[in-house]
Protein backbone atom coordinates (compact mmCIF):
# COMPACT_ATOMS: atom_id res chain seq x y z
CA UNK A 1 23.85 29.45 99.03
CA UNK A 2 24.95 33.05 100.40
CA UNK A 3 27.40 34.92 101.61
CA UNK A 4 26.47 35.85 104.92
CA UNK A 5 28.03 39.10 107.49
CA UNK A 6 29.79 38.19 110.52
CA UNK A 7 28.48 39.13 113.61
CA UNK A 8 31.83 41.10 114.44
CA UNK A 9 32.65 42.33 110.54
CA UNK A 10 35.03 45.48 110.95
CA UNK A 11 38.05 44.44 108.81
CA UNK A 12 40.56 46.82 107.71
CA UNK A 13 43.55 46.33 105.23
CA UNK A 14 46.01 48.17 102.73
CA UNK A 15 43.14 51.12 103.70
CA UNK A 16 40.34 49.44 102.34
CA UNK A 17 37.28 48.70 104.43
CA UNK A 18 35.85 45.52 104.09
CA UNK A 19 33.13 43.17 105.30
CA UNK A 20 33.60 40.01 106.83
CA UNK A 21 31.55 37.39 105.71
CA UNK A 22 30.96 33.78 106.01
CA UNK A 23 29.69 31.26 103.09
CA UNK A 24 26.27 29.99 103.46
CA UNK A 25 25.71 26.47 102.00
CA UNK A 26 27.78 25.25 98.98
CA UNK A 27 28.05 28.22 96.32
CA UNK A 28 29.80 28.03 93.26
CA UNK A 29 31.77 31.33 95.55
CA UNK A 30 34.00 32.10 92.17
CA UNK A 31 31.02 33.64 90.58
CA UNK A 32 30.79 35.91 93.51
CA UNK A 33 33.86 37.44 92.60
CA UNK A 34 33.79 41.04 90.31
CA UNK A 35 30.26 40.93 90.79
CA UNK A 36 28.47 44.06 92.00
CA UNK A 37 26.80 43.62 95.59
CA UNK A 38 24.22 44.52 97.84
CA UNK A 39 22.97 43.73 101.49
CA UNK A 40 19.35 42.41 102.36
CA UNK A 41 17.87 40.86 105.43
CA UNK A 42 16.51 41.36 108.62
CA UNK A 43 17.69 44.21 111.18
CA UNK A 44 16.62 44.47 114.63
CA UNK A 45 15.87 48.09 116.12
CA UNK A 46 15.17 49.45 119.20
CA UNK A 47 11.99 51.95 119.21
CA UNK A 48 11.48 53.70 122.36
CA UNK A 49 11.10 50.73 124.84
CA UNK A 50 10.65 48.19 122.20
CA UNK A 51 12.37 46.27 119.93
CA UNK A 52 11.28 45.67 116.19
CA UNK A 53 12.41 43.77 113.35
CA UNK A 54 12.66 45.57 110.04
CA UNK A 55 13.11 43.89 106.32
CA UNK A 56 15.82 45.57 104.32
CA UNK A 57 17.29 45.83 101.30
CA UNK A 58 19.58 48.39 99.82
CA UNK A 59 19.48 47.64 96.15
CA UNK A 60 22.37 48.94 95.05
CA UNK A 61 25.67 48.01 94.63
CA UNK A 62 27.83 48.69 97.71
CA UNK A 63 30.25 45.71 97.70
CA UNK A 64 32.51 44.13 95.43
CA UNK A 65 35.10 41.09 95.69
CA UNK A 66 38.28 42.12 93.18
CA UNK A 67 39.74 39.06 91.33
CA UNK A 68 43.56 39.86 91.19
CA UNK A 69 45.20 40.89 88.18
CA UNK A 70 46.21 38.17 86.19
CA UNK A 71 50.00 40.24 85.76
CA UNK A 72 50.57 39.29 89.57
CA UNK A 73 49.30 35.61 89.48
CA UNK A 74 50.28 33.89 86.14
CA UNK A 75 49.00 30.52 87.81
CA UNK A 76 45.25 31.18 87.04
CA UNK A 77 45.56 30.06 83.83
CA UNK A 78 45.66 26.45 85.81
CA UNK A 79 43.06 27.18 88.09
CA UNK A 80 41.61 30.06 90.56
CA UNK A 81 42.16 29.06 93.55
CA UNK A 82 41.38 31.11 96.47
CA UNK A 83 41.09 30.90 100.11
CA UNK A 84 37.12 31.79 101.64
CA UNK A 85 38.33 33.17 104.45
CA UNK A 86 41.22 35.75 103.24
CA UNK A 87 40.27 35.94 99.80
CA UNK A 88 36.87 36.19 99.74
CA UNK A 89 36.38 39.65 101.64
CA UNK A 90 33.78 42.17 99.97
CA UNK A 91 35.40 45.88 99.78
CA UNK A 92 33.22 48.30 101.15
CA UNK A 93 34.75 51.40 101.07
CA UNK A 94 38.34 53.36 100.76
CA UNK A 95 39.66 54.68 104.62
CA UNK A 96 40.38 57.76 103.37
CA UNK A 97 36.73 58.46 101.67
CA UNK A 98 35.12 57.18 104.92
CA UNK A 99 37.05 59.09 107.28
CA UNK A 100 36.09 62.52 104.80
CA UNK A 101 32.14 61.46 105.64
CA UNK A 102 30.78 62.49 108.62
CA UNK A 103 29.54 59.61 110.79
CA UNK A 104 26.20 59.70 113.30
CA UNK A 105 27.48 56.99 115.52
CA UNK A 106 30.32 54.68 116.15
CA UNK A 107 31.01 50.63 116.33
CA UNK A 108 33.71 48.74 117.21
CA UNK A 109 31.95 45.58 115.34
CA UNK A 110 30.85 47.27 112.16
CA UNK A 111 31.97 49.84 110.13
CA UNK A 112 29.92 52.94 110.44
CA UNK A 113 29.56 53.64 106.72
CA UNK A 114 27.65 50.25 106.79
CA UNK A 115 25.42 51.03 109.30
CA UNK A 116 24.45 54.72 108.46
CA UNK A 117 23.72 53.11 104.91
CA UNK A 118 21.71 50.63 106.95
CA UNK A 119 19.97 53.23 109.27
CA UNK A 120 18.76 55.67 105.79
CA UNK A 121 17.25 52.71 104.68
CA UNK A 122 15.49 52.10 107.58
CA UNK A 123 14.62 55.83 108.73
CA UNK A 124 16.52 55.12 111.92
CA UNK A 125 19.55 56.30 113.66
CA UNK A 126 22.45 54.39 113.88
CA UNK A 127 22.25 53.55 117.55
CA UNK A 128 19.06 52.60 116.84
CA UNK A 129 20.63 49.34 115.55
CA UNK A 130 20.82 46.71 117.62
CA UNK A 131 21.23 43.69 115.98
CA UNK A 132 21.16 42.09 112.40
CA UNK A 133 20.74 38.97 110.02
CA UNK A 134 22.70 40.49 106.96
CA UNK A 135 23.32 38.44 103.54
CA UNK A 136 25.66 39.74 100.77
CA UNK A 137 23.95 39.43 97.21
CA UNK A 138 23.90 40.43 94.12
CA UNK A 139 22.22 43.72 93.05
CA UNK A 140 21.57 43.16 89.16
CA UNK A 141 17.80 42.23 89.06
CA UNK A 142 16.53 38.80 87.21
CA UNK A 143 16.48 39.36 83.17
CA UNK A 144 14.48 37.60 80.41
CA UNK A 145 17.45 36.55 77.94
CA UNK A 146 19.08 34.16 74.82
CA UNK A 147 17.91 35.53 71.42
CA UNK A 148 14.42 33.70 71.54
CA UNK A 149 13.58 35.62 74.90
CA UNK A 150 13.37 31.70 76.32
CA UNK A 151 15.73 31.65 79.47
CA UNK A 152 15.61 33.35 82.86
CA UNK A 153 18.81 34.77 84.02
CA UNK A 154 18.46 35.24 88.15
CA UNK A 155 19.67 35.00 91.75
CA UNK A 156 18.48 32.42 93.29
CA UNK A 157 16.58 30.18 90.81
CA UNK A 158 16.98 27.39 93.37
CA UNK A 159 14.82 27.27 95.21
CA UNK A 160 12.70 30.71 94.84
CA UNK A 161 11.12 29.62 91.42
CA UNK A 162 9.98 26.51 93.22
CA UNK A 163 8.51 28.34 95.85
CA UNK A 164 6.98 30.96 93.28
CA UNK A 165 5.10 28.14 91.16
CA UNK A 166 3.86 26.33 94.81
CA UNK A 167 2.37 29.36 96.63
CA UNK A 168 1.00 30.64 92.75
CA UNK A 169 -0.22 27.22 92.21
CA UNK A 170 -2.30 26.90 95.65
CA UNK A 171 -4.04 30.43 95.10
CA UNK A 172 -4.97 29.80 91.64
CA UNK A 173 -6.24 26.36 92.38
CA UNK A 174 -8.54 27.63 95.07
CA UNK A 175 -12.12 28.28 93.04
CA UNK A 176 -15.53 27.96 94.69
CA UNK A 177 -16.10 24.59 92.76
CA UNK A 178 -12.80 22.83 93.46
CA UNK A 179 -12.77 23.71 96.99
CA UNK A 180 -16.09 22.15 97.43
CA UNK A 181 -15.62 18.83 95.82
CA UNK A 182 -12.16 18.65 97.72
CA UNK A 183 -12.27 16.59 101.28
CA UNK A 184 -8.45 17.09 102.12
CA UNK A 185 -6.64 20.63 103.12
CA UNK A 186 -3.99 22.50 100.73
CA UNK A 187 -1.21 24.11 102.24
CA UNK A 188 2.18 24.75 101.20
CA UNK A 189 5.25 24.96 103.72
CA UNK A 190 8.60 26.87 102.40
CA UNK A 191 11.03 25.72 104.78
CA UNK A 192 14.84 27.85 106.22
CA UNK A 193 17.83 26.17 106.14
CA UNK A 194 17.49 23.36 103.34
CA UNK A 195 21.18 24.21 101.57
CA UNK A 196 23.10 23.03 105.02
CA UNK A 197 21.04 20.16 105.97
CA UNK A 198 17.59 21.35 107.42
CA UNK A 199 18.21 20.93 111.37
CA UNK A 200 16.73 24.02 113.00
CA UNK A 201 14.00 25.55 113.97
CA UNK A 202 12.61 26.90 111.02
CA UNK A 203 14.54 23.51 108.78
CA UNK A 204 12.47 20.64 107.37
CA UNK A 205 13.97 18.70 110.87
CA UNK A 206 12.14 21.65 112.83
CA UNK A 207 8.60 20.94 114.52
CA UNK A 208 6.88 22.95 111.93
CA UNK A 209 4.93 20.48 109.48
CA UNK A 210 4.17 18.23 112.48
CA UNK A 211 2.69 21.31 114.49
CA UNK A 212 0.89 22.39 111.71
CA UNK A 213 -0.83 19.38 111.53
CA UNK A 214 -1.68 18.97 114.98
CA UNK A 215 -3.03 22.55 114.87
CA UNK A 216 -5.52 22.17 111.71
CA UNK A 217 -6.68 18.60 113.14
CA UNK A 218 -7.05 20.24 116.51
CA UNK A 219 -9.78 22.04 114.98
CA UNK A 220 -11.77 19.45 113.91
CA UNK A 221 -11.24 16.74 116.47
CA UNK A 222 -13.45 17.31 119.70
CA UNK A 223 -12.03 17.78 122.70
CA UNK A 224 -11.90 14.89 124.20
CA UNK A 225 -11.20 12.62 121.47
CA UNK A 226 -7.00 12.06 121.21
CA UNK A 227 -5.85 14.14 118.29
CA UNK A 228 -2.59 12.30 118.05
CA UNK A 229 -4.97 9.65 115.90
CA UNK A 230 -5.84 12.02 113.87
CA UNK A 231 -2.72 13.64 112.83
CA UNK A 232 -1.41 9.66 112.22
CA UNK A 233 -4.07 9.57 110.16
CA UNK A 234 -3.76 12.73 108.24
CA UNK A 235 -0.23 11.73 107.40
CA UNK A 236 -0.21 8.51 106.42
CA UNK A 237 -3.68 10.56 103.87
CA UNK A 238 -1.26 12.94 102.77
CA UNK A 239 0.48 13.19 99.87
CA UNK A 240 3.69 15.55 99.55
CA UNK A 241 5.33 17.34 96.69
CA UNK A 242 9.19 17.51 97.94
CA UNK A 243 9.69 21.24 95.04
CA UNK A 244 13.25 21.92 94.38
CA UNK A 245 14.94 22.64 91.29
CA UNK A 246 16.70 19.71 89.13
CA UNK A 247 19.97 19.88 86.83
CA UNK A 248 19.57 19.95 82.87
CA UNK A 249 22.03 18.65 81.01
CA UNK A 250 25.01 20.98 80.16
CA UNK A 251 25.70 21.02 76.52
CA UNK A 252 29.27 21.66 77.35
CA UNK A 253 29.15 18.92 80.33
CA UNK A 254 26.51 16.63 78.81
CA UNK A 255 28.67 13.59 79.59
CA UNK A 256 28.30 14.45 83.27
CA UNK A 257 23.99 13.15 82.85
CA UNK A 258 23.49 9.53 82.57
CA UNK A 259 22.70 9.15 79.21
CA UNK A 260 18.93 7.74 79.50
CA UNK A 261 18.36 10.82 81.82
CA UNK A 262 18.80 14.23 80.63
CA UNK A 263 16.69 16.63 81.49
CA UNK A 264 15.90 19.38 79.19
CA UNK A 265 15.34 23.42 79.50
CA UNK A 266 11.64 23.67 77.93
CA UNK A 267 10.91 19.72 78.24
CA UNK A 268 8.85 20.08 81.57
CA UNK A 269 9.31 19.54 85.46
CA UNK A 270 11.64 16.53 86.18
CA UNK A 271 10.93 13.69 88.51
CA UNK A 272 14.15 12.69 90.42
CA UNK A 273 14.68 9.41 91.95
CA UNK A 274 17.33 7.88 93.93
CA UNK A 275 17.71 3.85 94.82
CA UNK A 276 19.38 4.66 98.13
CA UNK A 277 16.43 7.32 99.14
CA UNK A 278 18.48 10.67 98.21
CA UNK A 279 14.94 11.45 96.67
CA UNK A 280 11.97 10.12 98.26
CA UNK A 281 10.06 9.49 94.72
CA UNK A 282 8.21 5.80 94.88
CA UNK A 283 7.08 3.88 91.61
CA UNK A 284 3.49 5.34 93.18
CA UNK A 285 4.05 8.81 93.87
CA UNK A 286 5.50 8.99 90.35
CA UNK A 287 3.34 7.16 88.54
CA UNK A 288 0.40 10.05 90.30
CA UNK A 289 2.50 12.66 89.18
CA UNK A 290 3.00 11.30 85.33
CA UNK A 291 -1.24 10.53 84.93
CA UNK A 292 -1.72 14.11 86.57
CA UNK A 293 0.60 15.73 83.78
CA UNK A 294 -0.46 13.27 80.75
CA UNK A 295 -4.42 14.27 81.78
CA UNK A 296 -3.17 17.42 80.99
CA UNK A 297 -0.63 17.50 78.42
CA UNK A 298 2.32 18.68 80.73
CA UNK A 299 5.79 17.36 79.64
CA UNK A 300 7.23 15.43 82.07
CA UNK A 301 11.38 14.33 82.54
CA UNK A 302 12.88 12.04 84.90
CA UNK A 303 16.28 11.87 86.48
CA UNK A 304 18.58 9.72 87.96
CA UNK A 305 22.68 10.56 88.78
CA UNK A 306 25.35 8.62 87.35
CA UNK A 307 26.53 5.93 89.18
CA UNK A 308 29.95 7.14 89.33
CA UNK A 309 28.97 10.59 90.16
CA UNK A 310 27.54 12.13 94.11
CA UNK A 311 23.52 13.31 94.02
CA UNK A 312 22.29 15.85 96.02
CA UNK A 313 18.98 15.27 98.13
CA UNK A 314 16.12 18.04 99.20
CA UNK A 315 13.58 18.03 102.35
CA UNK A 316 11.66 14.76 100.02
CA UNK A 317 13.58 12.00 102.40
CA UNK A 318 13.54 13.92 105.60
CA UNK A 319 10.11 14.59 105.66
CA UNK A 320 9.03 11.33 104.36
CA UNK A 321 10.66 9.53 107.04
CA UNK A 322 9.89 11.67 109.71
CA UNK A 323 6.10 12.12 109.24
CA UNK A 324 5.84 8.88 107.09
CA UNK A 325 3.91 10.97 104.53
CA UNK A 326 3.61 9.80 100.81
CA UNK A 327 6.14 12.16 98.40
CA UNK A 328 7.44 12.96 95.34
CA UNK A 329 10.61 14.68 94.18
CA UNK A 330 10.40 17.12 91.45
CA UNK A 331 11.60 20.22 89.63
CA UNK A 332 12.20 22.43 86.97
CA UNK A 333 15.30 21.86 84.95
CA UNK A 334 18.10 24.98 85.60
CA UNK A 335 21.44 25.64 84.46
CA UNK A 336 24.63 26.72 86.98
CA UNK A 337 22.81 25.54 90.08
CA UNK A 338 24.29 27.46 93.07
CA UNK A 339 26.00 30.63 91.05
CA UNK A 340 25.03 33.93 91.57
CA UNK A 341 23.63 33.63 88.58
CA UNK A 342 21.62 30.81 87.64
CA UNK A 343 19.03 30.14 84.07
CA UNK A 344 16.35 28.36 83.61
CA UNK A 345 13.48 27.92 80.56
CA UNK A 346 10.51 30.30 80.37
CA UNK A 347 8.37 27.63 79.19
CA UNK A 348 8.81 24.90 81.99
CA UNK A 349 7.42 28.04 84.48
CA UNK A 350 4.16 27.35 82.77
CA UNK A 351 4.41 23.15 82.55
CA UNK A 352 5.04 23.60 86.42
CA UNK A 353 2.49 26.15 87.61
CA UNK A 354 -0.09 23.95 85.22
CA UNK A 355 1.18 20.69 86.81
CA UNK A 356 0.83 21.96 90.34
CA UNK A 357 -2.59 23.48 90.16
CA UNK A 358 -3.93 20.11 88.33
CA UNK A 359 -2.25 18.65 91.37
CA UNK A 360 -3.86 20.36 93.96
CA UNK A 361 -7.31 20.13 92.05
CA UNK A 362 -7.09 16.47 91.76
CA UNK A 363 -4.69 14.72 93.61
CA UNK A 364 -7.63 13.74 96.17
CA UNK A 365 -9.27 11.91 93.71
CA UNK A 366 -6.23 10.33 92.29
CA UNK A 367 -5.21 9.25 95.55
CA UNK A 368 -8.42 7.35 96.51
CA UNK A 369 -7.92 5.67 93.36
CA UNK A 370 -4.30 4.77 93.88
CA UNK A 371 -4.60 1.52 96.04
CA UNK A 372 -1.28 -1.27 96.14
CA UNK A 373 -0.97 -3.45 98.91
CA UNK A 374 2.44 -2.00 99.96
C-alpha cells in the first residue's frame, strides 16, 4: 500500500503547496505521517513526434505530512484520528519560496515546482511532460538493524522480498545439470495490483498466466494439433508457489496469533492455510513443501488466523481456481505489515532463497511421486 498523486494535484492552503494524493490499498497511513518523502514512478514524455515512458525516482526528500501539535489537539492522547482526504495532504513547498524560483513552464493541474523537479530528473523540459503514474514514498533507504545486526528495516517488505527470493531463486537454480534432468518449465510471474484485489490487466484476474501458457505450449504443439489440450494439461502438471509475506507474532500483540500458530522472525518461511480457501494450501501441496525443506534442513512454520479474528488472502485462491493449478501459500515471517516501515529476520532470507531453489530443482520429481486419488 501507497500513497498515490492525483491526476489533477494543485492544492493550495494557509500558503503552503501541497500534493494531492490518494491511498493505495490498506496502509497503516499513520506511519506516513512526519516521515520524509519522495516521488517514484513512471512519467510519460513527448520526444519530437513520439511519446516515451521514463522510470523515475527523485530520492530525496521533497514531501512531508505534519502531525499537529499536540498543544492544539489534547484528544490524541485517546487516539489519532485523521481524515485521508483533508488530513493526509503531503506539503510540498511554501508559496512564497516558490513564487521567488523561477519556473520553465506552467500547469493548472500540477504545481510547477513539482514538475521542474520532475523534468531535471528526467533531462526534459517541463512541457515535455505529458502524463504520469506518480507514488509518494519514503526516501530513507532499507537498513540492517537490532543489536545482533538480525532484522531488516524497509519499505515495502511485502511483497518485494518475496519477489527478490523468487526471481533470485529461479536464476540460481538454473545450472547445466538441473536444467537437463528437468522435463517441466520454470518461470516466475510478479503480478500489479494484488493489495486491492487483483482485477486488471496486469492483476492475478488479468489474462497474463493463462497467455503465458498458451504462448510457451504454442511452441511446442504443432500446428495443427489444438493447443487448448495442452495448456489443460500443463495446468492441471503445474504446481504453483502463491509468495507473499506472512505475520510473526508480535511480542507486544502475541495474543492476537492463535496460540498453536506463531510464526517466528528467524524460524523459516511459513505455510498459511485457510479452511474457507483464503489460502489455497492443500494437505498435498504442503506436505511437498515440508519434505522439500526437511531434505534440506530448512525450518519450516505454519499458520492459521484466529477464529475470532479476519485473514487476509494473496493471488494463491485466485489463481488456483481460475487455472485449476496445484498451489501453496507461503512466506517469510515480517513485523508491521503495511507501514512505511516494515522488519523482517535476516536469517529467514536465506531459509527462503534455499527453500525455493530446492523447489525449483526438485519439485518435478516430487510431483511425479506425489500421487492421491483426489
Amino acid at each position: 500500500p501507497n500513497l498515490s498523486i492525483k491526476p489533477v494535484s494543485k492544492i493550495t492552503a494557509s500558503n503552503f503547496l501541497q500534493v494531492g494524493i490518494t491511498t493505495y490499498g490498506g496502509g497503516l497511513w499513520h506511519t506516513w505521517f512526519d516521515r520524509d518523502l519522495t516521488v517514484a514512478g513512471r512519467v510519460l514524455v513527448k520526444q519530437g513526434d513520439k511519446f516515451e515512458s521514463k522510470l523515475v525516482d527523485l530520492q530525496r526528500p521533497i514531501l512531508r505530512i505534519p502531525t499537529l501539535a499536540i498543544h492544539l489537539d489534547r484528544s490524541v492522547h485517546e487516539g489519532f484520528k485523521f481524515n485521508n482526504e483533508t488530513n493526509l495532504l503531503p506539503v510540498l513547498a511554501t508559496s512564497l519560496k516558490a513564487q521567488l524560483e523561477k519556473s520553465s513552464g506552467s500547469s493548472t493541474s500540477h504545481h510547477s515546482v513539482l514538475l521542474e523537479l520532475l523534468a531535471g530528473e528526467i533531462g526534459c523540459k517541463v512541457d515535455d511532460i505529458q502524463n504520469f503514474e506518480l507514488s509518494i514514498a519514503d526516501s530513507q533507504p532499507a537498513a540492517i538493524g537490532g543489536a545482533l545486526n538480525e532484522f531488516i528495516f524497509s519499505p515495502r517488505i511485502d511483497n518485494l522480498l518475496m519477489s527478490f527470493c523468487s526471481t533470485t531463486a529461479l536464476i540460481q537454480s538454473l545450472t547445466k545439470e538441473s536444467l537437463e534432468n528437468d522435463s517441466r518449465v520454470r518461470m516466475v510471474i510478479l503480478f500489479d495490483h494484488e493489495e486491492i484485489g487483483s482485477r486488471s490487466t496486469n492483476g492475478a484476474m488479468g489474462p497474463l498466466l493463462l497467455d503465458t501458457f498458451h504462448r510457451i505450449n504454442g511452441a511446442f504443439v504443432s500446428k495443427d494439433l489444438d493447443v487448448s489440450l495442452s495448456v489443460r494439461t500443463s495446468l492441471s502438471n503445474s504446481f504453483l508457489v502463491s509468495a507473499d509475506m506472512a505475520h510473526a507474532v508480535h511480542p507486544n500483540y502475541a495474543v492476537k496469533h492463535e496460540s498453536n500458530h506463531r510464526p517466528e522472525i528467524h524460524g523459516g518461511p511459513v505455510i498459511k492455510y485457510h479452511v474457507e480457501q483464503r489460502y489455497a494450501t492443500t494437505i498435498q501441496t504442503a506436505l511437498a513443501i515440508k519434505h522439500i525443506a526437511k531434505t534440506h534442513n530448512i525450518p519450516i512454520q505454519e499458520f492459521v488466523v484466529r477464529n475470532d479474528s479476519p485473514c487476509g488472502s494473496t493471488i494463491g485462491p485466485i489463481l488456483a481456481a481460475g487455472c485449476g493449478i496445484k498451489t501453496v501459500d507461503l512466506g517469510n515471517p515480517q513485523l508491521s505489515m503495511h507501514s512505511i516501515r516494515e522488519m523482517c529476520g535476516t536469517d529467514d532470507v536465506g531459509h527462503c532463497l534455499n527453500l525455493f531453489v530446492a523447489f525449483f530443482n526438485e519439485i518435478t520429481q516430487i510431483d511425479q511421486h506425489m500421487q492421491f486419488d483426489n
